[in-house]
C-alpha atoms as a PDB file:
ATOM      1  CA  UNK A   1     -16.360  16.383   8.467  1.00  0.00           C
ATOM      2  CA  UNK A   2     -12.634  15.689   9.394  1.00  0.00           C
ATOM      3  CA  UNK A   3      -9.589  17.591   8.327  1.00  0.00           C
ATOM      4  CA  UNK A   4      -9.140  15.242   4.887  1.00  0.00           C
ATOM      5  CA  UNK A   5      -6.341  12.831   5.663  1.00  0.00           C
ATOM      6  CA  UNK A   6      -3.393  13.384   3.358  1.00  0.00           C
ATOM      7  CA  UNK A   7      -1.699   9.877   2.867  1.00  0.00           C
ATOM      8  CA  UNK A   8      -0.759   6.954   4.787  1.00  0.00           C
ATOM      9  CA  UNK A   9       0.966   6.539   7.974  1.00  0.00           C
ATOM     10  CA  UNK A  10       2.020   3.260   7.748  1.00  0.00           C
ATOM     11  CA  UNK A  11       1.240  -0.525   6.325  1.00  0.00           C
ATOM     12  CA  UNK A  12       1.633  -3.325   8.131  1.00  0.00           C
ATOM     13  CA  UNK A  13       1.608  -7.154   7.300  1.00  0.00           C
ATOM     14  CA  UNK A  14       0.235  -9.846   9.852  1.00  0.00           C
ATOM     15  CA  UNK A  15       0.853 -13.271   8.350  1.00  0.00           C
ATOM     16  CA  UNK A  16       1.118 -16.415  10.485  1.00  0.00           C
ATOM     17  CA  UNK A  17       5.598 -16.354  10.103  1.00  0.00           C
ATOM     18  CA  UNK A  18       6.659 -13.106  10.451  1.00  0.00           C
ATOM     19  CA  UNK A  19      10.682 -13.839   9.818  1.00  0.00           C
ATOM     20  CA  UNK A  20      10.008 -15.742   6.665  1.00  0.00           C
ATOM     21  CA  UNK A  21       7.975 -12.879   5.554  1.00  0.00           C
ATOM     22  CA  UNK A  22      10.271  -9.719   5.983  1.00  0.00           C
ATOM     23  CA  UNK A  23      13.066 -11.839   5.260  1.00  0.00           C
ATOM     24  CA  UNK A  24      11.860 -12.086   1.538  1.00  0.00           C
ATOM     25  CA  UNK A  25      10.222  -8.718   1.100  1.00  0.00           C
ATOM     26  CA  UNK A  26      13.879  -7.185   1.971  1.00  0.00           C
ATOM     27  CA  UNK A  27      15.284  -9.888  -0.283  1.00  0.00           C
ATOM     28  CA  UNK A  28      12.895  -8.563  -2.923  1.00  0.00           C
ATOM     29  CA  UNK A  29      12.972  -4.581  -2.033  1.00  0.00           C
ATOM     30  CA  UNK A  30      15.935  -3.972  -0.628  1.00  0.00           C
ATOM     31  CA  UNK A  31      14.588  -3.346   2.941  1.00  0.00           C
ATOM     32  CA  UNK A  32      16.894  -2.801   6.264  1.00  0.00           C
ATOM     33  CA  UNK A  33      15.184  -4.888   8.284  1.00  0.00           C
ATOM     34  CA  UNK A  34      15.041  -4.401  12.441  1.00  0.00           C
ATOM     35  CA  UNK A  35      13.318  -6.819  14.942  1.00  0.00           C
ATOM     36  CA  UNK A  36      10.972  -5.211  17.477  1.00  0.00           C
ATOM     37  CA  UNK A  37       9.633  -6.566  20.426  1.00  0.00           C
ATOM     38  CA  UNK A  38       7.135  -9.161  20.274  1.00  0.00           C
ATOM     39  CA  UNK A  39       8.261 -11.340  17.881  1.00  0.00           C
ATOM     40  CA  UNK A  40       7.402  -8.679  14.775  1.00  0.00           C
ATOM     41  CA  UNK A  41       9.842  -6.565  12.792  1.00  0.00           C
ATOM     42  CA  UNK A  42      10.142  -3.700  11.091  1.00  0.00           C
ATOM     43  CA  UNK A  43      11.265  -2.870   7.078  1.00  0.00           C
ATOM     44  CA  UNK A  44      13.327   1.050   6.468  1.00  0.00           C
ATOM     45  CA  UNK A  45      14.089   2.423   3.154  1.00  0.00           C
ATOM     46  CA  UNK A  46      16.865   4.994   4.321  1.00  0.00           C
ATOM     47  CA  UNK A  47      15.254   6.762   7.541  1.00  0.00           C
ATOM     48  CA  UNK A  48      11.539   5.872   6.421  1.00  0.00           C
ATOM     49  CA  UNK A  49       9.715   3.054   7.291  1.00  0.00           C
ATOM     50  CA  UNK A  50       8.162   1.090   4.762  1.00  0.00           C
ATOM     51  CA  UNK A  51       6.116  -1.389   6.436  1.00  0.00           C
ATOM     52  CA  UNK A  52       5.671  -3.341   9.800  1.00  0.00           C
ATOM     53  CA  UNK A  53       5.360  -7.064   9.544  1.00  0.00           C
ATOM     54  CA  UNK A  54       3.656  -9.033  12.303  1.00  0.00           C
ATOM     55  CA  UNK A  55       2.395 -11.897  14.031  1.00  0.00           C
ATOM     56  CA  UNK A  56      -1.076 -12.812  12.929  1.00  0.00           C
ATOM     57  CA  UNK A  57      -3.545 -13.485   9.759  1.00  0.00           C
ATOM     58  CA  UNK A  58      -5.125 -10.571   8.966  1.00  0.00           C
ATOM     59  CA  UNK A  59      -3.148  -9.692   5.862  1.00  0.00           C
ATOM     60  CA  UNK A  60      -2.478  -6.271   4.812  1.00  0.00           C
ATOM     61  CA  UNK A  61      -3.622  -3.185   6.978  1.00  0.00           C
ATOM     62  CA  UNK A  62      -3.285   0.384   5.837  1.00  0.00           C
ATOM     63  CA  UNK A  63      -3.030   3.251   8.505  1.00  0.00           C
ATOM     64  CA  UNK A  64      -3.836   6.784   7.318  1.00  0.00           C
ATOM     65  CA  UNK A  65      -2.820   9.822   8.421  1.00  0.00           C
ATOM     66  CA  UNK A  66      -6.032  11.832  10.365  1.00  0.00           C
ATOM     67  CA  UNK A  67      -7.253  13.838  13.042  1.00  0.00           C
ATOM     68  CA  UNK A  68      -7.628  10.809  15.754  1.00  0.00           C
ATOM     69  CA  UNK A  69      -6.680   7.426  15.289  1.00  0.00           C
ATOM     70  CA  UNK A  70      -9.217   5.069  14.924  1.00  0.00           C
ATOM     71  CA  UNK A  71     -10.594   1.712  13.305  1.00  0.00           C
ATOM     72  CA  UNK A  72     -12.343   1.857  10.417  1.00  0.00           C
ATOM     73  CA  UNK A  73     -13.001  -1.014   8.084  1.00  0.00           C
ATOM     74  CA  UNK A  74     -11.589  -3.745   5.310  1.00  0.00           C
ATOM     75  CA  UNK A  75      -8.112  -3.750   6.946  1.00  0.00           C
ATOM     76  CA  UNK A  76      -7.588  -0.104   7.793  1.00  0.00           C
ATOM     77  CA  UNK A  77      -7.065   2.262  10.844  1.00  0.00           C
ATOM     78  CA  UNK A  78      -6.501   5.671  11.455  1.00  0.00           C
ATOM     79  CA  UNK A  79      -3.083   6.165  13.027  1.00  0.00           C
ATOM     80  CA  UNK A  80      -0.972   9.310  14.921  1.00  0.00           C
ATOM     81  CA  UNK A  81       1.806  10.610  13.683  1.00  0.00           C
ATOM     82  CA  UNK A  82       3.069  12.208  10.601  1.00  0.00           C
ATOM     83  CA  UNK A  83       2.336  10.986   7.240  1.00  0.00           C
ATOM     84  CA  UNK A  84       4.968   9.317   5.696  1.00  0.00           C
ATOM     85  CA  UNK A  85       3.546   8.362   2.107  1.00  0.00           C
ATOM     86  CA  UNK A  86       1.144  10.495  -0.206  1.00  0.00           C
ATOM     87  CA  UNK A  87       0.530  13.090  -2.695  1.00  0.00           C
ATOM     88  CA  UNK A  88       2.417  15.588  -0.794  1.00  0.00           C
ATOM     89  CA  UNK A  89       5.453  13.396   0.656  1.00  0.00           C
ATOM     90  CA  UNK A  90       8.798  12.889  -0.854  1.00  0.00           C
ATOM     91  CA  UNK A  91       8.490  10.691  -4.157  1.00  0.00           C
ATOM     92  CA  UNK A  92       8.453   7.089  -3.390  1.00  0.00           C
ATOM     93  CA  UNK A  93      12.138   5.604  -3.211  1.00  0.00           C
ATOM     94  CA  UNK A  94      12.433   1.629  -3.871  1.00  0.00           C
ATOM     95  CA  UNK A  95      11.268  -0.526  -1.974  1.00  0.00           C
ATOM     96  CA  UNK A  96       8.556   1.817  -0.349  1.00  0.00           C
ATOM     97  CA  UNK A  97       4.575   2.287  -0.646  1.00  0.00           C
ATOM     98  CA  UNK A  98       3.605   4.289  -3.497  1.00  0.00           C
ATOM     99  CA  UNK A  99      -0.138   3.120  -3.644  1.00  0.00           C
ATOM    100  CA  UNK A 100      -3.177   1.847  -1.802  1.00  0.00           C
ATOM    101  CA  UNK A 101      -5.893   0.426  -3.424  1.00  0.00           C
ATOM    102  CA  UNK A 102      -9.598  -0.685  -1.918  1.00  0.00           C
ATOM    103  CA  UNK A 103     -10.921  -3.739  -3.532  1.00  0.00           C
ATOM    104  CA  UNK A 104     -14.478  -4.061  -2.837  1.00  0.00           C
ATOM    105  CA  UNK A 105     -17.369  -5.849  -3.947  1.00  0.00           C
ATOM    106  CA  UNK A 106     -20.302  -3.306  -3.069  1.00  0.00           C
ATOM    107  CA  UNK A 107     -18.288  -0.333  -2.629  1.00  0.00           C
ATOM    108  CA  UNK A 108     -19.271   2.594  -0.007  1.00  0.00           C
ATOM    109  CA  UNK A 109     -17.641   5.323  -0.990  1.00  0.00           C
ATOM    110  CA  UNK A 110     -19.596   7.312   1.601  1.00  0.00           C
ATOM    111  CA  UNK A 111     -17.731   6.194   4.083  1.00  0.00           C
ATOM    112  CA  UNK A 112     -14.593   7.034   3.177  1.00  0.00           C
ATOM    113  CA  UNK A 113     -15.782  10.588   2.489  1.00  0.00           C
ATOM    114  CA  UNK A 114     -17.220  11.462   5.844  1.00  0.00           C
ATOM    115  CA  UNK A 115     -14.613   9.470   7.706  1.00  0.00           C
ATOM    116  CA  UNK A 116     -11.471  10.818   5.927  1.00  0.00           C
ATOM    117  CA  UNK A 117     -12.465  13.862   4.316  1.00  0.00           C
ATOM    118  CA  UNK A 118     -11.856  12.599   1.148  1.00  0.00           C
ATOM    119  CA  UNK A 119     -13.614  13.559  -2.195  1.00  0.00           C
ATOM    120  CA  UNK A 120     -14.374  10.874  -5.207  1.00  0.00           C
ATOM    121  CA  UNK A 121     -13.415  11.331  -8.908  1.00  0.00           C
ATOM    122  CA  UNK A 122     -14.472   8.662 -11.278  1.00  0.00           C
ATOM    123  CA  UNK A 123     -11.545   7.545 -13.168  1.00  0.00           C
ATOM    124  CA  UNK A 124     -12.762   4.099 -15.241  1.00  0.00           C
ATOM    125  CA  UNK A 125     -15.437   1.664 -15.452  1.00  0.00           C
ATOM    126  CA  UNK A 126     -15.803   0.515 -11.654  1.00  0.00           C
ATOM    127  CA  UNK A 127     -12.979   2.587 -10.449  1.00  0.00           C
ATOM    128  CA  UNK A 128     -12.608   5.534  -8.824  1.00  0.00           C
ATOM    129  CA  UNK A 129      -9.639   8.044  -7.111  1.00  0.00           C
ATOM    130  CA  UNK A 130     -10.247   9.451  -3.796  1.00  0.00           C
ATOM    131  CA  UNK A 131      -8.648  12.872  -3.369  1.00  0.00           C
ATOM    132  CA  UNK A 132      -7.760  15.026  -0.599  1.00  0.00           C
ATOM    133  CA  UNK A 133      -7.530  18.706  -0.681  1.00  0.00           C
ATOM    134  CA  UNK A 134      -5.822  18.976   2.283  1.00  0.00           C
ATOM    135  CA  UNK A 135      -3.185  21.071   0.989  1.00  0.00           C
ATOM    136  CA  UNK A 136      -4.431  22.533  -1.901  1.00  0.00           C
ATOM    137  CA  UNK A 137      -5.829  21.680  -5.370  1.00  0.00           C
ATOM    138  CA  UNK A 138      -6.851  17.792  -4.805  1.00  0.00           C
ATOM    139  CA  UNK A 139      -4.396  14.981  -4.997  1.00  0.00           C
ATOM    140  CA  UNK A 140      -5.355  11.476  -5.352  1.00  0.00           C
ATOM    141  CA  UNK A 141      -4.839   9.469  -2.155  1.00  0.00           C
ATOM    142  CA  UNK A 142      -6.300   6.137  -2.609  1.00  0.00           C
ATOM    143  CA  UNK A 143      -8.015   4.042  -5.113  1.00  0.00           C
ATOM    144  CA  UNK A 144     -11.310   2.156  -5.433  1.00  0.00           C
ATOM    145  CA  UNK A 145     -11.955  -0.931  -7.416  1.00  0.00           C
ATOM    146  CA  UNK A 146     -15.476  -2.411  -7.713  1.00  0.00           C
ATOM    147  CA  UNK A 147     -14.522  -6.077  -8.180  1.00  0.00           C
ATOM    148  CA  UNK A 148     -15.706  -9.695  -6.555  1.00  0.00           C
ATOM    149  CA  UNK A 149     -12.314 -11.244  -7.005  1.00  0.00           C
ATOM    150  CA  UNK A 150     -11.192  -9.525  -3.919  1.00  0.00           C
ATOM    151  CA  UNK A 151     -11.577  -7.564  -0.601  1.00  0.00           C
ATOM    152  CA  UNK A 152      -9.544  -4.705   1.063  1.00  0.00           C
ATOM    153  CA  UNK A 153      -7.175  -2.805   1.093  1.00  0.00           C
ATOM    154  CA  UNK A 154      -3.526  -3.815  -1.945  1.00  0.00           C
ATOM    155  CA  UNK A 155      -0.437  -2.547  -1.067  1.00  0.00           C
ATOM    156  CA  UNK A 156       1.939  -0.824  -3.802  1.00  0.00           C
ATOM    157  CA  UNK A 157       5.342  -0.834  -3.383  1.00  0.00           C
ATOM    158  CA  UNK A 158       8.243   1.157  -5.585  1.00  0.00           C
ATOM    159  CA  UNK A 159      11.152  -0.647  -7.694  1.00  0.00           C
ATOM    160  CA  UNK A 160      13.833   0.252 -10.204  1.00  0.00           C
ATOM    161  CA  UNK A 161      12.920  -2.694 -12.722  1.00  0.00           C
ATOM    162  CA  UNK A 162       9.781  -4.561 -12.015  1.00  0.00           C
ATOM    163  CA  UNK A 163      11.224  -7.363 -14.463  1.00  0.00           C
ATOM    164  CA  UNK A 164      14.375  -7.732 -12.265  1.00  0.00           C
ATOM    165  CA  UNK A 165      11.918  -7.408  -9.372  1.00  0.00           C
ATOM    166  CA  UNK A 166      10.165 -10.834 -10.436  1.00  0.00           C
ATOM    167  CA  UNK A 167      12.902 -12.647 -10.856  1.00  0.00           C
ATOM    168  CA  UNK A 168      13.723 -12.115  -6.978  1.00  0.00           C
ATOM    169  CA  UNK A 169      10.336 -13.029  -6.189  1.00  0.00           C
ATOM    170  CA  UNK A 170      10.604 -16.370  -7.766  1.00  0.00           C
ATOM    171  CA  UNK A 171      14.265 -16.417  -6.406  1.00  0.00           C
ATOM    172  CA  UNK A 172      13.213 -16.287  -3.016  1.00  0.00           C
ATOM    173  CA  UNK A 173      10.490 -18.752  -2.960  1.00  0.00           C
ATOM    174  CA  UNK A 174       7.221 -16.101  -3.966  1.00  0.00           C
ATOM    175  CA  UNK A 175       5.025 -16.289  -6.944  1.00  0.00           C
ATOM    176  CA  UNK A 176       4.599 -13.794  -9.461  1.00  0.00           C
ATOM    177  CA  UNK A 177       0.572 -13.761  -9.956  1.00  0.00           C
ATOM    178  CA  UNK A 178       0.197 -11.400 -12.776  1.00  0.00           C
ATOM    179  CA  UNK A 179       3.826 -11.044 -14.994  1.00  0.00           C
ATOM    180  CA  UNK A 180       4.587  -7.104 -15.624  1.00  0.00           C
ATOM    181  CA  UNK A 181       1.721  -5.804 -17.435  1.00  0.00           C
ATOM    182  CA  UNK A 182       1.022  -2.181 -18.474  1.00  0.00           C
ATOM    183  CA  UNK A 183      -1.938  -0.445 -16.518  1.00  0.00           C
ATOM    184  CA  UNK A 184      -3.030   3.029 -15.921  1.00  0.00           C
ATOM    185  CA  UNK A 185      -1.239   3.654 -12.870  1.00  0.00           C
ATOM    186  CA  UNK A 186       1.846   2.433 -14.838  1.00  0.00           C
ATOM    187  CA  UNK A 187       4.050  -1.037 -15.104  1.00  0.00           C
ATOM    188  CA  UNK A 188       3.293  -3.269 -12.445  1.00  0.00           C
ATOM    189  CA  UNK A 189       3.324  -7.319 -11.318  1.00  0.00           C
ATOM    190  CA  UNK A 190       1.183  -8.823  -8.735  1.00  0.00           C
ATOM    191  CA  UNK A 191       3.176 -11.401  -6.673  1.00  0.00           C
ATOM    192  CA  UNK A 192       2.891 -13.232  -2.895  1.00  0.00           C
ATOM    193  CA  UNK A 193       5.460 -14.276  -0.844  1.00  0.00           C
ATOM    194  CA  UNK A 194       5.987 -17.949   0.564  1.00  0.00           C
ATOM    195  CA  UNK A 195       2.845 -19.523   1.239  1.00  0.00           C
ATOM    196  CA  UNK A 196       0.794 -17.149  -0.116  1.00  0.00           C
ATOM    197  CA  UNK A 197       1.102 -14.680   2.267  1.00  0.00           C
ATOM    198  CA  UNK A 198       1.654 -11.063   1.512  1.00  0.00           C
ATOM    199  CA  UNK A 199       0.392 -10.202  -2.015  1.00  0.00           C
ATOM    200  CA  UNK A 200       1.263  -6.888  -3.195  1.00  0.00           C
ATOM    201  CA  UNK A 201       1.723  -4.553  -6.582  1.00  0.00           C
ATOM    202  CA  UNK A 202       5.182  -3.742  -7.670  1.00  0.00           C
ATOM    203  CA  UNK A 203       5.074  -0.762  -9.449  1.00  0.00           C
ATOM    204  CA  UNK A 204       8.238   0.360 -11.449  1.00  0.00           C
ATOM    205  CA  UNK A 205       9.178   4.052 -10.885  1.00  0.00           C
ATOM    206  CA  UNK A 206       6.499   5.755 -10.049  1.00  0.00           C
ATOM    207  CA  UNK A 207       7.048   9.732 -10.293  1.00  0.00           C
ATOM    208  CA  UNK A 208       5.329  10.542  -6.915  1.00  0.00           C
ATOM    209  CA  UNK A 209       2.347   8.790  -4.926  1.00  0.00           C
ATOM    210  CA  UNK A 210       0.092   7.021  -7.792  1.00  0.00           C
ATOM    211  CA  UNK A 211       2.417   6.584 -10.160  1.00  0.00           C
ATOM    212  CA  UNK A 212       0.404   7.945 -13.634  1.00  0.00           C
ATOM    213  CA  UNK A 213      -2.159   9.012 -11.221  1.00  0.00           C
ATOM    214  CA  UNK A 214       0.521  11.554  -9.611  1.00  0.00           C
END
C-alpha cells in the first residue's frame, strides 16, 4: 500500500477562457493573480497557491500529495511536491481550498484506499470521509458522496462571509446555484462562474481542512 497521502497539492481549473475565469474567481476570493506561460495563470493567497486555471474543458482537477505522481481517475492526479492543503497544513486563509469532495454515482472506495492509502469512515446516508493517518491519529482528507446528479471531484474554497461572497458572484457575472445553506461541513453556497464554468463550494470560515469535519 502507499505511504497515505496527506492532502492536496494543488487544484486546477481548465475551462475553454482562462482570463475570464481567474479574472472573476480573484474578483470573488481575493486572489493575486500571475500569468504563466501558455496562455494559463495562476491564483496566490499570500505565498500559497490556491489554484491553477487553464486552457481546456476538463473542469476541476484535484492533485494530491503521494509517493509518485500519477493519474488516477474522475479528474484527479497524483502530483510532486509538498502538500499545500489538508488536515495537517496551516488553516485555510480566504480565498483558498479547504475541501475536496468526490461525487460519484457507483462509488469505489477501493480504489482510493489502495491507491492513496487512505482509510473510509461512514459519516451519513451515502457519504463517507476518507482519512489518512499519515501523521498520526486519522484526519479526514476527502469526501465521498454517492449521488447521480454529478461526477468528480468539487472544489471548496475559504471566505470571511459567504453572504458577501454571493453577492460578488452575481456582481461579476456568476450564478449562485444553491444560496448559503447550513450543512454538516458548515455554511456554504454553490455558485459557477461566467458561462457555467467553474462551479465550486464557498465555505465560510472553516477552522482547519473540512470545516466541521476538522
Amino acid at each position: 500500500m502507499p505511504v497515505s497521502s496527506c492532502g492536496v497539492r494543488r487544484v486546477e481549473l481548465s475551462v475553454a477562457e482562462p482570463e475570464v475565469s481567474v479574472d472573476f474567481f480573484a474578483g470573488v476570493l481575493g486572489w493575486t493573480v500571475l500569468a504563466e506561460p501558455g496562455g494559463s495563470f495562476s491564483g496566490w493567497v499570500g505565498d500559497r497557491l490556491a489554484a491553477r486555471v487553464v486552457a481546456g474543458d476538463r473542469g476541476w482537477r484535484v492533485f494530491f500529495g503521494g509517493d509518485e505522481p500519477r493519474e488516477l481517475r474522475g479528474g484527479s492526479a497524483v502530483g510532486g511536491g509538498r502538500v499545500l492543503h489538508g488536515p495537517w497544513a496551516p488553516r485555510p486563509r480566504g480565498g483558498e481550498p479547504c475541501w475536496v469532495e468526490l461525487m460519484a454515482e457507483e462509488p469505489d472506495d477501493g480504489f482510493w484506499v489502495g491507491e492513496l492509502g487512505w482509510g473510509v469512515r461512514p459519516a451519513g446516508e451515502g457519504f463517507v470521509l476518507f482519512t489518512s493517518s499519515r501523521q498520526g491519529e486519522p484526519r479526514p482528507v476527502a469526501g465521498r458522496l454517492a449521488t447521480s446528479r454529478a461526477r468528480g471531484w468539487r472544489v471548496y474554497f475559504a471566505v470571511g462571509d459567504v453572504v458577501a461572497a454571493c453577492g460578488r458572484v452575481s456582481a461579476l457575472g456568476g450564478r449562485v446555484v444553491v444560496d448559503p445553506v447550513v450543512v454538516p461541513t458548515g455554511l456554504v453556497a454553490s455558485v459557477e462562474g461566467p458561462g457555467g464554468g467553474g462551479g465550486c463550494v464557498l465555505l465560510e470560515r472553516p477552522e482547519g481542512w473540512g470545516g466541521a469535519w476538522a
